[in-house]
Structures are given as C-alpha cells and as structure tokens.
C-alpha atoms as a PDB file:
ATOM      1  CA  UNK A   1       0.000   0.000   0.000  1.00  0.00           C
ATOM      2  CA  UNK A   2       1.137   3.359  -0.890  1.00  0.00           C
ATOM      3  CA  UNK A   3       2.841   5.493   2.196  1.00  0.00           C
ATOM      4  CA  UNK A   4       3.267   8.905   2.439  1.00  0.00           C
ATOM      5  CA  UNK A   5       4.374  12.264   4.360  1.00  0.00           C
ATOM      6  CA  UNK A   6       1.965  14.390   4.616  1.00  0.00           C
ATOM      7  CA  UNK A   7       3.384  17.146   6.674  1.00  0.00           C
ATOM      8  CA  UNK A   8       5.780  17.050   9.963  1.00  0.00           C
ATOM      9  CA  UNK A   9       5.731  13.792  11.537  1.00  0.00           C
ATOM     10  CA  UNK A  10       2.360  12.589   9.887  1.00  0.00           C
ATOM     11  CA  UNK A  11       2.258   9.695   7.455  1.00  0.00           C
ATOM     12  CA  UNK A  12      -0.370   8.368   5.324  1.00  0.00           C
ATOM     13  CA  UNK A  13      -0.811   5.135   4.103  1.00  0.00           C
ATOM     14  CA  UNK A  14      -3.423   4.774   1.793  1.00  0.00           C
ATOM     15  CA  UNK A  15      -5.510   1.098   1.908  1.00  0.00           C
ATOM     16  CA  UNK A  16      -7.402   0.556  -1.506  1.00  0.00           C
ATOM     17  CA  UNK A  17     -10.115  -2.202  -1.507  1.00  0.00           C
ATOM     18  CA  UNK A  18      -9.864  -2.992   2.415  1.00  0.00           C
ATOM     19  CA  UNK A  19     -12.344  -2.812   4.928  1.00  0.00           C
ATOM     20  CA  UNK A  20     -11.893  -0.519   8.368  1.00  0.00           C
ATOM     21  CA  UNK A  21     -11.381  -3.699  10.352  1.00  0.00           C
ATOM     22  CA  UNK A  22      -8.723  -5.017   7.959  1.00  0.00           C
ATOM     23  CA  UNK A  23      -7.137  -0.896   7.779  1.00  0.00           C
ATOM     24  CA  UNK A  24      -7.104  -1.583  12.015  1.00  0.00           C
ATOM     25  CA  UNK A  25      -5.438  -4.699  11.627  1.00  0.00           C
ATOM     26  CA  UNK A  26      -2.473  -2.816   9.309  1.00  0.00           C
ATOM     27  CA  UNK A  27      -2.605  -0.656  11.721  1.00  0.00           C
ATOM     28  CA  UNK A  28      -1.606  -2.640  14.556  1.00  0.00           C
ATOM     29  CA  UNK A  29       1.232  -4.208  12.657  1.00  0.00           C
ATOM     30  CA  UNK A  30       2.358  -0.701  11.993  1.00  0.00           C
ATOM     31  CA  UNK A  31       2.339  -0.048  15.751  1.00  0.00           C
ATOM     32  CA  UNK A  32       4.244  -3.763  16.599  1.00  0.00           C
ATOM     33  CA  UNK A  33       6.681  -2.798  14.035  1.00  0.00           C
ATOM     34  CA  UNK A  34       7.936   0.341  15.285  1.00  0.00           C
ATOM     35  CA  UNK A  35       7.964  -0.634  18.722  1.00  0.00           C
ATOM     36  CA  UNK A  36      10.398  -3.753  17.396  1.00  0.00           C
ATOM     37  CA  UNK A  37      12.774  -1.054  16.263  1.00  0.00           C
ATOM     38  CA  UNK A  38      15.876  -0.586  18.229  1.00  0.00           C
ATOM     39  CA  UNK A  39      18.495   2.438  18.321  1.00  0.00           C
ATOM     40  CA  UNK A  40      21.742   0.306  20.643  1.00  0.00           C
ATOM     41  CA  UNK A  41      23.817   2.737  18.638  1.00  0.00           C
ATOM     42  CA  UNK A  42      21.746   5.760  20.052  1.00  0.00           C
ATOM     43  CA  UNK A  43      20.201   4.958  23.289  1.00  0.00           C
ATOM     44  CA  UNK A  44      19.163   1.202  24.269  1.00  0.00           C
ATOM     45  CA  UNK A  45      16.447   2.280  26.179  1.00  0.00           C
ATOM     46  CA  UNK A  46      14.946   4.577  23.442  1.00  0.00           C
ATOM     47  CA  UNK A  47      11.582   3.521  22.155  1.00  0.00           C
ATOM     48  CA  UNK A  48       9.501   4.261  19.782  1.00  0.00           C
ATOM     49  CA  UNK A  49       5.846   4.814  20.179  1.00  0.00           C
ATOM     50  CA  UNK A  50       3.022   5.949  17.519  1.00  0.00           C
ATOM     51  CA  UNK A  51      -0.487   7.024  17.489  1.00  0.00           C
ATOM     52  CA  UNK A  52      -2.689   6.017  14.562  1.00  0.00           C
ATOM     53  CA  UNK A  53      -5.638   7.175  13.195  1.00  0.00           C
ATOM     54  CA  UNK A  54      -7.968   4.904  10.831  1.00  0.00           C
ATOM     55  CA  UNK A  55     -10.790   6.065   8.520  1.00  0.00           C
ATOM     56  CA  UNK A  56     -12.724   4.517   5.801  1.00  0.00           C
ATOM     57  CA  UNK A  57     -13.882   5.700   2.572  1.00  0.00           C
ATOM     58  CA  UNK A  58     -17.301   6.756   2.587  1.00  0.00           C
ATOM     59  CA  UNK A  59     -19.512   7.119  -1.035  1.00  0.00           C
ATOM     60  CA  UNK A  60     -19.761  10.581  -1.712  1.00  0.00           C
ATOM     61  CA  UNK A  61     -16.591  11.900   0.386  1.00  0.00           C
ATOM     62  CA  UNK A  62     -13.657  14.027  -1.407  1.00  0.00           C
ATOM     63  CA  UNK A  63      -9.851  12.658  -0.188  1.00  0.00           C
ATOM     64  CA  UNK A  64      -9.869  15.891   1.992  1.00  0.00           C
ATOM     65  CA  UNK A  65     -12.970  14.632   4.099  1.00  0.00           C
ATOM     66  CA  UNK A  66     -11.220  11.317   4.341  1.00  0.00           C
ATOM     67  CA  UNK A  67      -7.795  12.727   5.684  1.00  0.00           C
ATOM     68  CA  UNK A  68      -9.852  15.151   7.540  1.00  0.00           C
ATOM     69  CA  UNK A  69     -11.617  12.305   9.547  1.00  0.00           C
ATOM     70  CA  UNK A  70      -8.125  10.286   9.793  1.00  0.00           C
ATOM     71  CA  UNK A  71      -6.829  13.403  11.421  1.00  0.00           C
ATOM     72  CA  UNK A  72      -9.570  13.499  13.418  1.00  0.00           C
ATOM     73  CA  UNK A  73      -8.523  10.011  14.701  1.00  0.00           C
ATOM     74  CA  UNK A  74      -4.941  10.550  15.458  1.00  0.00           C
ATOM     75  CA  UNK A  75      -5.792  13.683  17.335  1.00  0.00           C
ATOM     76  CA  UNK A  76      -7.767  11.341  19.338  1.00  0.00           C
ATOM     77  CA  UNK A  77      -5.116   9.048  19.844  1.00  0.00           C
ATOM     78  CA  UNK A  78      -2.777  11.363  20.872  1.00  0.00           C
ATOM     79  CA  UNK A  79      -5.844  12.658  23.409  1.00  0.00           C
ATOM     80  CA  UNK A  80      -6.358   9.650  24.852  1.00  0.00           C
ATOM     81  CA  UNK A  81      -2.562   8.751  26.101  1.00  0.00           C
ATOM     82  CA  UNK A  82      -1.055   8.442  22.661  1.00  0.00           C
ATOM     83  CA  UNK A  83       0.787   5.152  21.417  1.00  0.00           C
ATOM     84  CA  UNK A  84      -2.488   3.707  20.188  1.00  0.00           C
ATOM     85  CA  UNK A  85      -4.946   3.410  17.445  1.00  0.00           C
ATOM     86  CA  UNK A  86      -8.294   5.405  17.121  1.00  0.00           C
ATOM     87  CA  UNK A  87     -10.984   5.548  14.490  1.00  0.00           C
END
C-alpha cells in the first residue's frame, strides 16, 4: 500500500479495496513494528511509540474529508494517552 508524508511527523498510508477492520489490523502491525525497532547505537532504552488514526472511505466523500476524519482520529489518539490506534 502506498505510504506517504503528509506534513511534519504525519504519514499516510493509503488502503485501496480494504475494509476498516482489515485498515485496524495494518494498523496494529504498523504499531508492533515500530515498537520492534531498536536504536543500541543511540540509546538502548529509546523507544519508539506511535499514534494512529484509521478512517474509511465513505460514497460521496472528497480525499480531503477522508484525511480530515483520519486526522480526526490521530488527534484522538494522541488525546487519549497516545501510542495507540483510534478511528
């Protein structure tokens, strides 16, 4: 699937053909990946953590509604205590 910046620290990745629940399920591997990562080099103790926000396609919406709700989400997220997923 594609994957994006979209400004500062925000990424997009875009999910054609896939239903929310299958979008929360990339999701969470997203989230498991980046906490696998590892900086020994840097810091051992430094983590990484990530909020997500998820939002499906609805008929009639422009890609700026879409992004607009996934935004939506991650704001959310980050409300909520951050390093998790929202929809």
């Amino acid at each position: 699937d594609p994957l994006g910046r979209i400004g500062g620290e925000e990424f997009v990745v875009v999910c054609q053909d896939t239903s929310l629940q299958q979008a929360l399920l990339v999701a969470a591997r997203l989230r498991e990946a980046l906490h696998e990562l590892r900086f020994d080099d840097v810091d051992p103790s430094l983590q990484v953590s990530v909020s997500i926000g998820v939002a499906s396609y609805t008929p009639g919406a422009t890609r700026d509604d879409l992004f607009a709700r996934a935004d939506a989400a991650l704001y959310r997220a980050k409300q909520r205590g951050r390093d998790r997923i929202e929809t």
